[in-house]
N, C-alpha and C. Protein backbone atom coordinates (compact mmCIF):
# COMPACT_ATOMS: atom_id res chain seq x y z
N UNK A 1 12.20 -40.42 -20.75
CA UNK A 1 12.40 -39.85 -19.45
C UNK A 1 13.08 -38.49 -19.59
N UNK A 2 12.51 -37.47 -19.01
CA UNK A 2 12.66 -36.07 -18.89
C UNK A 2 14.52 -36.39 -17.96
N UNK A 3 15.48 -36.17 -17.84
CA UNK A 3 16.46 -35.40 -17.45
C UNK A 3 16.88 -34.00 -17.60
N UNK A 4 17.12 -33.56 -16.09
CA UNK A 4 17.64 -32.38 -15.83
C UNK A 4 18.86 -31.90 -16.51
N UNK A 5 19.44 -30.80 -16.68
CA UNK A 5 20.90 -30.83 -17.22
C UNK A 5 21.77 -30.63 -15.72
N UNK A 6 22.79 -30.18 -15.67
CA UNK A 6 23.09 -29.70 -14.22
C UNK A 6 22.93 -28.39 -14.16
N UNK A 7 22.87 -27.70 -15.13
CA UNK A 7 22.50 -26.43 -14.91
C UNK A 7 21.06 -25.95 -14.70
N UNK A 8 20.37 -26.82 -14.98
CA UNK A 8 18.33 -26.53 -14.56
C UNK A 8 18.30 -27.65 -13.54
N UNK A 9 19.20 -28.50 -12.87
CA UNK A 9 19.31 -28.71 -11.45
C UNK A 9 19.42 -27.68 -10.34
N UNK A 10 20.61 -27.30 -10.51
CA UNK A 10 21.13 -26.38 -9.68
C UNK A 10 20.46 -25.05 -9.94
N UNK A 11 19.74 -24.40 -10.64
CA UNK A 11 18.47 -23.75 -11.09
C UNK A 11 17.58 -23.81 -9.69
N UNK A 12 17.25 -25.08 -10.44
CA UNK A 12 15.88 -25.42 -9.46
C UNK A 12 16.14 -25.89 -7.86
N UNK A 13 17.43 -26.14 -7.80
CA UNK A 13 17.87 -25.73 -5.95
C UNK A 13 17.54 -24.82 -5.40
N UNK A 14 18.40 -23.93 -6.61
CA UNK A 14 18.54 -22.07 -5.46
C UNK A 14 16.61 -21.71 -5.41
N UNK A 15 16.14 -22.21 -6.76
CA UNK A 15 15.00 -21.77 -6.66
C UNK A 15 13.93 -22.14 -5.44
N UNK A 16 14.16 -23.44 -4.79
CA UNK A 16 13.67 -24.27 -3.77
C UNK A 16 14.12 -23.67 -2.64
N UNK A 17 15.46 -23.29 -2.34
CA UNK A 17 15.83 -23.18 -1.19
C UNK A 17 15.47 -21.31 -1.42
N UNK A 18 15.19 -20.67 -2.04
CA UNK A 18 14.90 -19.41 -1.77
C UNK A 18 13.14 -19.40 -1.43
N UNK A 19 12.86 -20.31 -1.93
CA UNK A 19 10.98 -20.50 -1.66
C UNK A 19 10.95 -20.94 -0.27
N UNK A 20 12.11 -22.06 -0.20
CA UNK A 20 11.52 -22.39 1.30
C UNK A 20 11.94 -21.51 2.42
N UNK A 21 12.94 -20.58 2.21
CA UNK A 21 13.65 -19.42 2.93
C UNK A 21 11.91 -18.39 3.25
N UNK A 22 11.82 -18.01 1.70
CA UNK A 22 10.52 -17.06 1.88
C UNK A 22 9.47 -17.85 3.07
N UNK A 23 9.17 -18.99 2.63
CA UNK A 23 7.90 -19.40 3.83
C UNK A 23 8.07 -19.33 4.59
N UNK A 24 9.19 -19.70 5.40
CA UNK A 24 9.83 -19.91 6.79
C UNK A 24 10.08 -18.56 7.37
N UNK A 25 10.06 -17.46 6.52
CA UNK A 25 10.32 -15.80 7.18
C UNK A 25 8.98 -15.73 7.53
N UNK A 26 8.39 -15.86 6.26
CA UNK A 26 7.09 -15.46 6.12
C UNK A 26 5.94 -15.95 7.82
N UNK A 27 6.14 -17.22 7.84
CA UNK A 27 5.68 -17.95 9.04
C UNK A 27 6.49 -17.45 9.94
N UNK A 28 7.43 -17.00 10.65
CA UNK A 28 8.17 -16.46 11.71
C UNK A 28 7.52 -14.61 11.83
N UNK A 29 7.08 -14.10 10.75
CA UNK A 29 6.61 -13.10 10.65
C UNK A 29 5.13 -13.16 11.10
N UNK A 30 4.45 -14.06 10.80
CA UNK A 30 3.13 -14.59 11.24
C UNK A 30 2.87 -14.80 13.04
N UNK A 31 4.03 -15.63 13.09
CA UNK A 31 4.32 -16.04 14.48
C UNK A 31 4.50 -14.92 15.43
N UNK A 32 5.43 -14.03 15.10
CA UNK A 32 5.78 -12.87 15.63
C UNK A 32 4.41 -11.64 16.10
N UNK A 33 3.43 -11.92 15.15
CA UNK A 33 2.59 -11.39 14.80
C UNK A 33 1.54 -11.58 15.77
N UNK A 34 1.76 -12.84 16.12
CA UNK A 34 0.41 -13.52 17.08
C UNK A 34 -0.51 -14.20 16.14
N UNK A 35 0.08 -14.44 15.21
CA UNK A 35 -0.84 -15.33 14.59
C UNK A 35 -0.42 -16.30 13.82
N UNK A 36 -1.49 -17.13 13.10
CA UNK A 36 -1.20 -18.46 13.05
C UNK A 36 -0.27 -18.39 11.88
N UNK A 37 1.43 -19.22 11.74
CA UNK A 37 2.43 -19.03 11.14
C UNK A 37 1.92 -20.30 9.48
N UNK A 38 1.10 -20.98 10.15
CA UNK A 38 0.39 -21.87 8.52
C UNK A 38 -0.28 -20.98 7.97
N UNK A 39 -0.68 -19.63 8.09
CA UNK A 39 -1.40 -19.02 6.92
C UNK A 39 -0.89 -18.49 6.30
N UNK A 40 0.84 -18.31 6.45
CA UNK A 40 1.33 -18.16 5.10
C UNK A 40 1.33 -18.85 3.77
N UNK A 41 0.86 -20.19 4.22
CA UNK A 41 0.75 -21.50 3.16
C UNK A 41 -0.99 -20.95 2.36
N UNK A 42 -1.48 -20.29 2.41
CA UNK A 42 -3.00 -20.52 2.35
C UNK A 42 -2.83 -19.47 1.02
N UNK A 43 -3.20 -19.23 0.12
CA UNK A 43 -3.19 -18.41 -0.94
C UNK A 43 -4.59 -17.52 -0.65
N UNK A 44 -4.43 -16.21 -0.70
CA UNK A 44 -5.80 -15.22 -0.52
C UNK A 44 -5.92 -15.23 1.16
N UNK A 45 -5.81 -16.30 1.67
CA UNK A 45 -6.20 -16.18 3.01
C UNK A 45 -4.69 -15.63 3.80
N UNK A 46 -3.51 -15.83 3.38
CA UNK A 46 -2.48 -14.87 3.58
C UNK A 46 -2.18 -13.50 3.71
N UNK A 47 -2.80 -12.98 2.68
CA UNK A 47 -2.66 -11.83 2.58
C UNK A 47 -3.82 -11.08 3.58
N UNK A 48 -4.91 -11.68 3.69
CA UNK A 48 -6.30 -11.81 4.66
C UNK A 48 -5.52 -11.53 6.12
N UNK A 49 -4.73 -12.24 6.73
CA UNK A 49 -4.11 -12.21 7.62
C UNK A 49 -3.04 -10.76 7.38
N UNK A 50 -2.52 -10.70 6.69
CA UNK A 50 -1.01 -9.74 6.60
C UNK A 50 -2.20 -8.49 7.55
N UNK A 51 -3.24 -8.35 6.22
CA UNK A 51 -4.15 -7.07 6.50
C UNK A 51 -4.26 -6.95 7.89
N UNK A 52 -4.68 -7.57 8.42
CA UNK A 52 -4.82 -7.69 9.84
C UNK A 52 -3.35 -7.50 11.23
N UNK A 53 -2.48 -8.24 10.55
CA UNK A 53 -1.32 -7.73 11.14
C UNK A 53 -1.13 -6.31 10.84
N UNK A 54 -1.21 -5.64 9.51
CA UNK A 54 -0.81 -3.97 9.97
C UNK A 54 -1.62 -3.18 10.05
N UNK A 55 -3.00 -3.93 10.21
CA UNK A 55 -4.25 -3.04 10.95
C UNK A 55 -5.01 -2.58 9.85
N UNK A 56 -5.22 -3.06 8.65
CA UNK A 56 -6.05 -2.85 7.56
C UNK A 56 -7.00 -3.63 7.33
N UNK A 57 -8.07 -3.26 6.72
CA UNK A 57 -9.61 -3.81 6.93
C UNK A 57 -9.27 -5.19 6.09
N UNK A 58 -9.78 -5.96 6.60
CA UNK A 58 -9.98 -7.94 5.29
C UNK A 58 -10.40 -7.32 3.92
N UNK A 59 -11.44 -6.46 3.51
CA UNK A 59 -11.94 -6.48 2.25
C UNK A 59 -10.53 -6.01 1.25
N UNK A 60 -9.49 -5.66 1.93
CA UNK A 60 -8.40 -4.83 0.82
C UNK A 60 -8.20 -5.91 0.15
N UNK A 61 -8.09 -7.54 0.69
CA UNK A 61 -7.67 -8.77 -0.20
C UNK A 61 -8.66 -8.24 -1.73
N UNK A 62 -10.00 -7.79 -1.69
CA UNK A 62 -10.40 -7.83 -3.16
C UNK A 62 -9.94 -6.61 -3.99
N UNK A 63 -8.63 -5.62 -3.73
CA UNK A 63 -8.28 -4.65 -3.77
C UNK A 63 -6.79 -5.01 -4.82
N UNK A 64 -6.31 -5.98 -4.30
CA UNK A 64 -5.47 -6.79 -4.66
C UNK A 64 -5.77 -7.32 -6.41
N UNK A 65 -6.95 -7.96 -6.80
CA UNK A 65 -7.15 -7.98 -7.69
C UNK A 65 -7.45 -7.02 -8.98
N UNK A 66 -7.88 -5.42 -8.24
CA UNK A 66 -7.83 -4.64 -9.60
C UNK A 66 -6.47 -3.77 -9.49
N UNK A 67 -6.17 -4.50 -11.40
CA UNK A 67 -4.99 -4.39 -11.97
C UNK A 67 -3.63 -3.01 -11.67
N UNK A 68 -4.15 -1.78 -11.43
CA UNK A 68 -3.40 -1.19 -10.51
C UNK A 68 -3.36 -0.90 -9.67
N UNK A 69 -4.64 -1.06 -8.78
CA UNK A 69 -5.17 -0.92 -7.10
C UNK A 69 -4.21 -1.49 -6.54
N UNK A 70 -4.35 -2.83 -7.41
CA UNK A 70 -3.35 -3.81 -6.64
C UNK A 70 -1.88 -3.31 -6.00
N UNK A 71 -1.19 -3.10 -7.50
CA UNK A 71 0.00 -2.74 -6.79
C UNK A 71 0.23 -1.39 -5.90
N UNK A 72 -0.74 -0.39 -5.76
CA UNK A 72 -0.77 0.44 -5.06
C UNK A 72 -1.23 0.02 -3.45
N UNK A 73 -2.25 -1.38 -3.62
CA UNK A 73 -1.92 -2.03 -1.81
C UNK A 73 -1.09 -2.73 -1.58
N UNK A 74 -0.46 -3.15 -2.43
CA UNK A 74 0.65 -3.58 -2.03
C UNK A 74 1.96 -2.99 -1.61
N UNK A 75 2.27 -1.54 -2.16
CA UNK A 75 3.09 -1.08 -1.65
C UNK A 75 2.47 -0.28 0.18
N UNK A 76 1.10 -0.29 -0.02
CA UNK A 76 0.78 0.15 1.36
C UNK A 76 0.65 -0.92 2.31
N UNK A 77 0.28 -2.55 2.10
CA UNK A 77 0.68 -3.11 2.66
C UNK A 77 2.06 -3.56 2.97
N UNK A 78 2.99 -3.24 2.18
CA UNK A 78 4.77 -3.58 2.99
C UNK A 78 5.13 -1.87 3.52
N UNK A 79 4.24 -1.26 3.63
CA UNK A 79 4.75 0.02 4.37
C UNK A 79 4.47 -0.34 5.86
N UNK A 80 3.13 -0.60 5.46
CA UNK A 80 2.87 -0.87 7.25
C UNK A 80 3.40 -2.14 7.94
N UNK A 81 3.46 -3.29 7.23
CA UNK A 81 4.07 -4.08 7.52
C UNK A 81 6.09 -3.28 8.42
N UNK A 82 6.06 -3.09 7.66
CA UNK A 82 7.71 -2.52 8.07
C UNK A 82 6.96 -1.77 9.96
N UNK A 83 6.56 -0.72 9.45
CA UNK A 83 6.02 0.59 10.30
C UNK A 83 5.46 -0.61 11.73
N UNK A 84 4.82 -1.50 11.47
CA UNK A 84 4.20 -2.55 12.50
C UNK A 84 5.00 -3.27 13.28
N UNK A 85 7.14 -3.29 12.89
CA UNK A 85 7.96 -3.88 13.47
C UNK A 85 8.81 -3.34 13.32
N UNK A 86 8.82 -1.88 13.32
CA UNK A 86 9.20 -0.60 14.03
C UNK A 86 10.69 -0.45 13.00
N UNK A 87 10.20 -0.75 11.31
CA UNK A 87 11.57 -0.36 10.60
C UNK A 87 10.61 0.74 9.80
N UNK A 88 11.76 1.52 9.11
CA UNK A 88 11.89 2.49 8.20
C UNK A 88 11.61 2.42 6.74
N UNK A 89 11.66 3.34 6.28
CA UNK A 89 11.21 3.57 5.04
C UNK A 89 12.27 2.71 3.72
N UNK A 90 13.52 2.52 4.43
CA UNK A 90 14.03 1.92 3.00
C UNK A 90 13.97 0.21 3.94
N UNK A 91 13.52 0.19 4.97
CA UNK A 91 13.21 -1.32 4.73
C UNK A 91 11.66 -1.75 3.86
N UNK A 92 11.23 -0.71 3.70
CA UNK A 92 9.97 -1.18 3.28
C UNK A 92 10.17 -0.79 1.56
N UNK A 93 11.32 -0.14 1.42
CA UNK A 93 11.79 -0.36 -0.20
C UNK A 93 12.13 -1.31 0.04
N UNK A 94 13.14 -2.66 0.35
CA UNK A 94 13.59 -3.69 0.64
C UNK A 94 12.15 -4.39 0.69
N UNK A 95 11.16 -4.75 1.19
CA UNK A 95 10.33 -5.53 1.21
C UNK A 95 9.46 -5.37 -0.24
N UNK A 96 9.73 -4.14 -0.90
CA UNK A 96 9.04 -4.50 -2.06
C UNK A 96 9.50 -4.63 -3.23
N UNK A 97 10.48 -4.13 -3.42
CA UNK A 97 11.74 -4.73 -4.60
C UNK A 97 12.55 -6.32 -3.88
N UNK A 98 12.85 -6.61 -3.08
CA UNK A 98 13.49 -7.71 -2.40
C UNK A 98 12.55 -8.46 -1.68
N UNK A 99 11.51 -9.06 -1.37
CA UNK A 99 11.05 -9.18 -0.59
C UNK A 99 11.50 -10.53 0.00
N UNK A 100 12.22 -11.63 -0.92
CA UNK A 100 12.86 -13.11 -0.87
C UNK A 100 14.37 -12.43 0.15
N UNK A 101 14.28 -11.26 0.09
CA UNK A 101 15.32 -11.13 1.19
C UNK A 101 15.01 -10.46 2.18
N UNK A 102 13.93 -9.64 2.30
CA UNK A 102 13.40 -8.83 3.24
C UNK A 102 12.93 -9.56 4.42
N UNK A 103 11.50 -10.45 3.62
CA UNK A 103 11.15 -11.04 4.77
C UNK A 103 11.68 -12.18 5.76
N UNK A 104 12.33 -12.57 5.23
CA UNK A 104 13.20 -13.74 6.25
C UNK A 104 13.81 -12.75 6.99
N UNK A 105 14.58 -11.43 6.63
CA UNK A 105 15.11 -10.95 7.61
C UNK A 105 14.39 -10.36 8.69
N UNK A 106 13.17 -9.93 8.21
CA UNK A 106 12.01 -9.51 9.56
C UNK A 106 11.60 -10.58 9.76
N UNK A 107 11.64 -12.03 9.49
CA UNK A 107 10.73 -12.85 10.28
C UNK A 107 12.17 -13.51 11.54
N UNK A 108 13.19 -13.59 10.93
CA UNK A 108 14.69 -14.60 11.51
C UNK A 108 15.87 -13.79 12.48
N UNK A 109 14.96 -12.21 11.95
CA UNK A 109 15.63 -10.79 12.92
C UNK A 109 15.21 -10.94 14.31
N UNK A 110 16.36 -9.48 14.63
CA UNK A 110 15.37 -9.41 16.15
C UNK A 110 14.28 -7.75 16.20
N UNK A 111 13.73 -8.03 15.08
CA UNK A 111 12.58 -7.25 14.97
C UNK A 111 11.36 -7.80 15.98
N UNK A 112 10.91 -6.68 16.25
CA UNK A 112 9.31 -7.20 17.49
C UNK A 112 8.45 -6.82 17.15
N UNK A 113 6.80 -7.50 16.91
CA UNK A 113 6.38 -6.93 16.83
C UNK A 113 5.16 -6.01 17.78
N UNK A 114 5.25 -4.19 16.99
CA UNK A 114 4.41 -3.45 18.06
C UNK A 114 3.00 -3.16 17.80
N UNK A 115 2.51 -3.91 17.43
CA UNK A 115 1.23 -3.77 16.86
C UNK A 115 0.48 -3.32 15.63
N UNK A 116 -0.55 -3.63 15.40
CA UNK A 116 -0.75 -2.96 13.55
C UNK A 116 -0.37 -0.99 13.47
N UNK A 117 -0.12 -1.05 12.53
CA UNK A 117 0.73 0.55 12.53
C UNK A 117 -0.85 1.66 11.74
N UNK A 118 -1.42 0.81 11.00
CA UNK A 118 -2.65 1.40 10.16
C UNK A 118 -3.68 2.27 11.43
């Protein structure tokens, strides 16, 4: 039988309770959004949605997959994301270096959202 030590217990807490922090922004951000707060659970079809919250076409999800495209939509998707609930430029540094702290705070804030910004 596999046993934990207490130190890869308490590991795997913070690690749980920061995952379930992320979903729960993540879905309040969804919600906020007007849309459905379970497609943060959906892998590919998440990000399918984000696009759409900051007003960017569905096909960018296959944009995502080449190796530096990627991270170049990704920093344009947490720009607009920010720009779509009317924050600034170093929140959208915060959403992409931090994002386990970013987004709970735009989903649990009193951020609104004003529509896709793209």
């Amino acid at each position: 039988m596999l046993m934990l030590s207490s130190g890869g217990g308490f590991l795997l807490f913070i690690y749980l309770a920061i995952l379930i922090t992320v979903i729960a922004g993540g879905w309040m951000v969804y919600t906020k959004a007007e849309r459905p707060g379970w497609a943060v659970l959906i892998p590919i079809y998440n990000v399918y949605v984000l696009c759409k919250i900051v007003g960017r076409p569905g096909w960018w999800v296959i944009l995502l997959f080449i190796p530096i495209v990627g991270i170049v939509i990704d920093i344009i998707l947490a720009l607009d994301l920010a720009k779509s609930f009317r924050k600034g430029s170093g929140f959208t540094i915060g959403l992409i270096f931090l994002p386990f702290i970013f987004v709970p705070i735009l989903g649990f804030g009193d951020a609104t959202y004003a529509g896709p910004s793209a």
